[in-house]
C-alpha atoms as a PDB file:
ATOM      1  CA  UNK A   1      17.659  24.046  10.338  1.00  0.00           C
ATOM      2  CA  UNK A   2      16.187  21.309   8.235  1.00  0.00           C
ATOM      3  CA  UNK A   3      15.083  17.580   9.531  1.00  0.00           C
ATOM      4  CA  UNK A   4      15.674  14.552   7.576  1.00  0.00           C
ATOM      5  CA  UNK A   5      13.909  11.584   7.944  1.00  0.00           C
ATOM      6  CA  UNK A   6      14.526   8.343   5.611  1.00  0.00           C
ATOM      7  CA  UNK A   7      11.589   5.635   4.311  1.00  0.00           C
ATOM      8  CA  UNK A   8      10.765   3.011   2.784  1.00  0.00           C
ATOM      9  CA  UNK A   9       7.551   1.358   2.480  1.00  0.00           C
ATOM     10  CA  UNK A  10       6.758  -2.065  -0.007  1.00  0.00           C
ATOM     11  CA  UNK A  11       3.153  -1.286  -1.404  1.00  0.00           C
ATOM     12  CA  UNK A  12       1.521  -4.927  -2.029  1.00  0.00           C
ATOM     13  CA  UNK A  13       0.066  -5.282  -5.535  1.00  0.00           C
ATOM     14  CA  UNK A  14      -2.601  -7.556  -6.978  1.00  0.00           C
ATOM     15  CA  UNK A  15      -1.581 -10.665  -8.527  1.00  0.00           C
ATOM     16  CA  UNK A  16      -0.109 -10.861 -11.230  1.00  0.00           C
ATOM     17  CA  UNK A  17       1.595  -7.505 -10.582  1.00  0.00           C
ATOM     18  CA  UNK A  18       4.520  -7.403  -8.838  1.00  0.00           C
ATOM     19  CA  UNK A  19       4.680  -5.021  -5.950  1.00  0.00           C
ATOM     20  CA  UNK A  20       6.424  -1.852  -6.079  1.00  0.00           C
ATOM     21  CA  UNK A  21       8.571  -0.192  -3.164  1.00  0.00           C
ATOM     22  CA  UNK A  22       9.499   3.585  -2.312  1.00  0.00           C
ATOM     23  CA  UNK A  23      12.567   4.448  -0.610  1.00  0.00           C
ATOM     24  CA  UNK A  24      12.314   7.977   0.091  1.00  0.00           C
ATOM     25  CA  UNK A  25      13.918  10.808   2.069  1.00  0.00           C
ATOM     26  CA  UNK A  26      11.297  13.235   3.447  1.00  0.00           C
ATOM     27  CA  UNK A  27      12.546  16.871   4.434  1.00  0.00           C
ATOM     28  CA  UNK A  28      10.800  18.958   6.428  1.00  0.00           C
ATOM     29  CA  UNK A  29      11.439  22.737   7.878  1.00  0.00           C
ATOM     30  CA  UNK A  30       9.240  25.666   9.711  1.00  0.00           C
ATOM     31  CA  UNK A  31       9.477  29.561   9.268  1.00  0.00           C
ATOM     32  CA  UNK A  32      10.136  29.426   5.031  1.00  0.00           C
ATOM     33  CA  UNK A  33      10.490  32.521   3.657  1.00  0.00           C
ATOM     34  CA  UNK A  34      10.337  34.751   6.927  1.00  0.00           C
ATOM     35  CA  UNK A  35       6.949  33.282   7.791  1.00  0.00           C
ATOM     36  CA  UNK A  36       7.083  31.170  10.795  1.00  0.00           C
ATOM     37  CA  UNK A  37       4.067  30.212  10.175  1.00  0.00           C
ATOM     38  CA  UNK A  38       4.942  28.211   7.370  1.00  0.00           C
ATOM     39  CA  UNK A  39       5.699  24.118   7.835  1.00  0.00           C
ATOM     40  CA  UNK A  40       6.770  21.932   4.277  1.00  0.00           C
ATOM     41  CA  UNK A  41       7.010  18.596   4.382  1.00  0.00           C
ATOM     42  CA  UNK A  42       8.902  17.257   0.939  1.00  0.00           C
ATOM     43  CA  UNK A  43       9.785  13.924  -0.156  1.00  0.00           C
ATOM     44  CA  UNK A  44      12.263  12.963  -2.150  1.00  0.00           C
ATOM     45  CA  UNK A  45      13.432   9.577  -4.136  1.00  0.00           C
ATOM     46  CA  UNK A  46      16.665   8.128  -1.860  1.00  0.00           C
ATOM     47  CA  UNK A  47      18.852   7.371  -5.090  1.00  0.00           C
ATOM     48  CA  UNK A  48      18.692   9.647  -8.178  1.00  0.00           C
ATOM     49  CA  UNK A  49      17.281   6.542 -10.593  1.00  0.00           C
ATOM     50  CA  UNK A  50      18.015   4.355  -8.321  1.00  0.00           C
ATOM     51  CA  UNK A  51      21.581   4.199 -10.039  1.00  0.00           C
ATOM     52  CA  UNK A  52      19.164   2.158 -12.565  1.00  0.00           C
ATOM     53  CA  UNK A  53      18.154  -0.777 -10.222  1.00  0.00           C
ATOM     54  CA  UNK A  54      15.016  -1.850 -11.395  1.00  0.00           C
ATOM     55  CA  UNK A  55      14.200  -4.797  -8.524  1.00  0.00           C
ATOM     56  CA  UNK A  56      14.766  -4.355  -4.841  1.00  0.00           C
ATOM     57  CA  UNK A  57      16.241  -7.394  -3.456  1.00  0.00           C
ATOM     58  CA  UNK A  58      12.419  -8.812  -2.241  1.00  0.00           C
ATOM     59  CA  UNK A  59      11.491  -8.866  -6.245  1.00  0.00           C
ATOM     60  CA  UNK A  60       9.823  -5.633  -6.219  1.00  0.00           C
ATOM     61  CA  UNK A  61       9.961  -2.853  -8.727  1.00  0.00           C
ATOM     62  CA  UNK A  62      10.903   0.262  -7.630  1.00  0.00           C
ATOM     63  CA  UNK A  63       9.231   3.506  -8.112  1.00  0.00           C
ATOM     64  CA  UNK A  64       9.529   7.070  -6.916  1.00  0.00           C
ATOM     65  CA  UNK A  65       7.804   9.992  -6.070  1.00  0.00           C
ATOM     66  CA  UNK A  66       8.200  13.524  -5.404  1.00  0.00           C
ATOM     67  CA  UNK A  67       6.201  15.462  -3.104  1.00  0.00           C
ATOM     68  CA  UNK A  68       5.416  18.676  -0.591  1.00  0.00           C
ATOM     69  CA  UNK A  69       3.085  19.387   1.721  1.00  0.00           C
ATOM     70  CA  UNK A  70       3.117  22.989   2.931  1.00  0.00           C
ATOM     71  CA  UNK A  71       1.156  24.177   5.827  1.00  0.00           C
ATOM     72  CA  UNK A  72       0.508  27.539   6.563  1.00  0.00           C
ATOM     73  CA  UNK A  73      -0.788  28.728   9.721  1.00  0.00           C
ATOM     74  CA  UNK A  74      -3.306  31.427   9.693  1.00  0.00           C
ATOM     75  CA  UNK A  75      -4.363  30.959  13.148  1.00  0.00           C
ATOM     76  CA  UNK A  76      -3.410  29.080  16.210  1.00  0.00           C
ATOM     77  CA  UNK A  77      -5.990  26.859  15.467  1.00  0.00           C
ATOM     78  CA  UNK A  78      -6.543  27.378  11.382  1.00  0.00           C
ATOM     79  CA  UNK A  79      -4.096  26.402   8.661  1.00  0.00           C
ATOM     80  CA  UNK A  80      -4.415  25.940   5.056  1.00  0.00           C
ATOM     81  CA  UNK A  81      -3.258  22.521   3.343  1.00  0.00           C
ATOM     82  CA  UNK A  82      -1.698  21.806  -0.074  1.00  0.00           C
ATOM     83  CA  UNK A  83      -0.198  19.040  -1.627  1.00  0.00           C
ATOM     84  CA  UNK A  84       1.676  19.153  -4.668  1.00  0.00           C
ATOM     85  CA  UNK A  85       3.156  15.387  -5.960  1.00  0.00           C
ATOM     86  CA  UNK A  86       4.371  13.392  -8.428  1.00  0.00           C
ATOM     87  CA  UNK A  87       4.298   9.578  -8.671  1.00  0.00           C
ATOM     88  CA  UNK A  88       6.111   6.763 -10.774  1.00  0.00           C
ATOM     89  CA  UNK A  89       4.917   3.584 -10.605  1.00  0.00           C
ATOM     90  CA  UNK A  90       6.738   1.750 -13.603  1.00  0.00           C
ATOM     91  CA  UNK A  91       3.808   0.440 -15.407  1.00  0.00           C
ATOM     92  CA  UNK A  92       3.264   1.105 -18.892  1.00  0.00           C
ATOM     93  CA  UNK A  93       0.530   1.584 -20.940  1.00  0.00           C
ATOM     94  CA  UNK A  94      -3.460   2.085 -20.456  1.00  0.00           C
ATOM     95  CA  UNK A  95      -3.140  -0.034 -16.992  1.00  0.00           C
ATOM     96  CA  UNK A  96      -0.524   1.981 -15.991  1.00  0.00           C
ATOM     97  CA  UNK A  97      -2.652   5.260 -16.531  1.00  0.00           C
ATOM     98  CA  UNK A  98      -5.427   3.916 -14.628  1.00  0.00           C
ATOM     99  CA  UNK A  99      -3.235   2.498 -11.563  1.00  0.00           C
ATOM    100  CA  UNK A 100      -1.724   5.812 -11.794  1.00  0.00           C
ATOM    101  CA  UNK A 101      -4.733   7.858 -11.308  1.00  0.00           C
ATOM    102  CA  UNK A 102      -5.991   5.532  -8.675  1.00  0.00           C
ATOM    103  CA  UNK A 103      -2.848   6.299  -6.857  1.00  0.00           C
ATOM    104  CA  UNK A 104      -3.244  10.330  -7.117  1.00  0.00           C
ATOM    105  CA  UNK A 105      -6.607  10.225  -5.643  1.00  0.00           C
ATOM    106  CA  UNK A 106      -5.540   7.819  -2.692  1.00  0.00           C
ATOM    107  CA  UNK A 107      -2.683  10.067  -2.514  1.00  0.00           C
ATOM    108  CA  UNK A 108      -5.212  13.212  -2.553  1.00  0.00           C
ATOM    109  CA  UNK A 109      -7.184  11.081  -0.102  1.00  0.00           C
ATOM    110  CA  UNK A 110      -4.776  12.725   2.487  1.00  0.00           C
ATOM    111  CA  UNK A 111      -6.031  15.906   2.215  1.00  0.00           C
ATOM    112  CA  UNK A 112      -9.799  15.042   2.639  1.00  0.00           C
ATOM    113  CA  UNK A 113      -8.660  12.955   5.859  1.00  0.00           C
ATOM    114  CA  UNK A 114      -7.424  16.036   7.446  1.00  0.00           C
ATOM    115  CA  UNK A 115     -10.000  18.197   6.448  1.00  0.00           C
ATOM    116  CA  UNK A 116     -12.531  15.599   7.921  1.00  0.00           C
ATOM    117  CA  UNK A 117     -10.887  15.078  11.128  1.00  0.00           C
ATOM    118  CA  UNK A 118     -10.134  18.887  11.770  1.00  0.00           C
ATOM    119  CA  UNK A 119     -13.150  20.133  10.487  1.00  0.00           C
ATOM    120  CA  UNK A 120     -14.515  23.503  12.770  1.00  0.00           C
ATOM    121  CA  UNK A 121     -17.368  25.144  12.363  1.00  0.00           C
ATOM    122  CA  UNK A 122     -17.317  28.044   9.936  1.00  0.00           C
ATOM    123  CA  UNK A 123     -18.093  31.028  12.847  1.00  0.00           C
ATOM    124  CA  UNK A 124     -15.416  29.822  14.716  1.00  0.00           C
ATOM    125  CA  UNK A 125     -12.747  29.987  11.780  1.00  0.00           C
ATOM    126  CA  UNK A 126     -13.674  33.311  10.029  1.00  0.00           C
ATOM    127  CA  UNK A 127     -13.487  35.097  13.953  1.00  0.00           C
ATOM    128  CA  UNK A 128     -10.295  33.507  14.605  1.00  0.00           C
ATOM    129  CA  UNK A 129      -8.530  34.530  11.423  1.00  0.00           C
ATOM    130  CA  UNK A 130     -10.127  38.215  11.694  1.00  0.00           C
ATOM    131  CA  UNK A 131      -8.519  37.846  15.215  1.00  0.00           C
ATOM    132  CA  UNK A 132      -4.992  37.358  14.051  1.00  0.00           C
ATOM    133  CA  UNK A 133      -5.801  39.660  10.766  1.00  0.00           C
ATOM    134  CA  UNK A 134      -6.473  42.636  13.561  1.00  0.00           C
ATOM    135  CA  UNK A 135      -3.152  41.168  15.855  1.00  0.00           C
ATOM    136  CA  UNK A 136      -0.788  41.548  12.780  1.00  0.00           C
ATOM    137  CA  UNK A 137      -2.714  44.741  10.899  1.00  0.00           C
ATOM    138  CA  UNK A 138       0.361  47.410  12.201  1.00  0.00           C
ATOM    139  CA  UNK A 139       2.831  44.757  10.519  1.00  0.00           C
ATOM    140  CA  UNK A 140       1.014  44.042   7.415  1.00  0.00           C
ATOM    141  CA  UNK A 141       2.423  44.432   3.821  1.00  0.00           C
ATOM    142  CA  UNK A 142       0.760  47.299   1.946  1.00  0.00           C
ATOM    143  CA  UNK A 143      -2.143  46.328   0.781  1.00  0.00           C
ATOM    144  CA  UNK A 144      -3.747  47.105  -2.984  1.00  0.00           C
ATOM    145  CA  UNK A 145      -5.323  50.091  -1.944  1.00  0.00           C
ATOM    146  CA  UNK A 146      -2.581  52.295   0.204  1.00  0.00           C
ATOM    147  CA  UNK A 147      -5.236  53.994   2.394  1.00  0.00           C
ATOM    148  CA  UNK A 148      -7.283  50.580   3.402  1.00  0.00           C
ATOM    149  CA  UNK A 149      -4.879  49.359   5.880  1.00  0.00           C
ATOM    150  CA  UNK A 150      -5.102  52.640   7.908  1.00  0.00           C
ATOM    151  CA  UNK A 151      -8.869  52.317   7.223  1.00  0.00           C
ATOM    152  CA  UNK A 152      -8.613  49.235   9.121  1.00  0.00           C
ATOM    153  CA  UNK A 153      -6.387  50.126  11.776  1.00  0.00           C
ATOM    154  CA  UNK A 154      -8.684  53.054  12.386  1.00  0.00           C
ATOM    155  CA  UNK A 155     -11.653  50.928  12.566  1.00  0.00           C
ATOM    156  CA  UNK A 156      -9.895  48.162  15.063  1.00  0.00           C
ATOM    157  CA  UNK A 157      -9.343  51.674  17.127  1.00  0.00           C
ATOM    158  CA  UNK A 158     -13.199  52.521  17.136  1.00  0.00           C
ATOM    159  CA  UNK A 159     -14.207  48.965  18.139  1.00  0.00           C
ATOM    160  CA  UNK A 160     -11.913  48.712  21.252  1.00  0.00           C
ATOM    161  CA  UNK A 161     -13.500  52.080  22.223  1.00  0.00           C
ATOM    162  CA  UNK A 162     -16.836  50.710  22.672  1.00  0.00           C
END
């Protein structure tokens, strides 16, 4: 049970570039690979090539880009964040390289954002995750070491004794 969502989006360039616009279709689905805790955005180019258009009909050059976000839940209140993308901007050469790379790290940008606006303290975090890491020990995968997961269910025992 996918979602689909279609985009576009004109970028505005500095003269004497011409700007460059994205028409993309973003996908995005929750519980991958029997974790529901697992949310991935992608985003996809709308026409393979753009059946070799190089102009959109405003003068712009089109370019593409390829991309997934994939957010895992570890708590209610924890996740962990990647981003994995690829961007073509049609510009050739040196200048190209350099706009190029100035796009990845506004692109990467994204990630710092969310980090900076849901930022917890550290204590918080590392209790919350042991929280859910004792909640889900009897379902765990085997870990390395066969006998440490009974280690640690016998130890989550002892401290709800006390």
């Amino acid at each position: 049970m996918t979602h689909t969502f279609h985009c576009t989006a004109e970028i505005d360039a500095p003269k004497p570039m011409k700007n460059r616009v994205f028409s993309a279709v973003q996908v995005r689905d929750v519980g991958v690979d029997d974790n529901p805790n697992l949310f991935i955005i992608a985003m996809l180019p709308d026409k393979i090539d753009n059946y070799g258009v190089a102009n959109s009909t405003t003068g712009a050059i089109v370019g593409s880009t390829c991309g997934i976000f994939i957010i895992n839940s570890l708590s209610p209140r924890v996740s962990s964040v990647a981003l994995i993308q690829t961007t073509d901007l049609k510009i050739k050469g040196a200048i190209g390289d350099f706009i190029s790379n100035y796009a990845a790290r506004f692109s990467l940008a994204i990630l710092d954002e969310l980090f900076v606006k849901y930022q917890r303290d550290e204590k918080s975090v590392d209790s919350e995750t042991r929280l859910v890491f004792v909640d889900n020990i009897e379902i765990a995968p085997l870990l390395l070491h066969y006998n440490l997961r009974e280690e640690c269910i016998a130890l989550m025992q002892m401290m709800a004794c006390r």
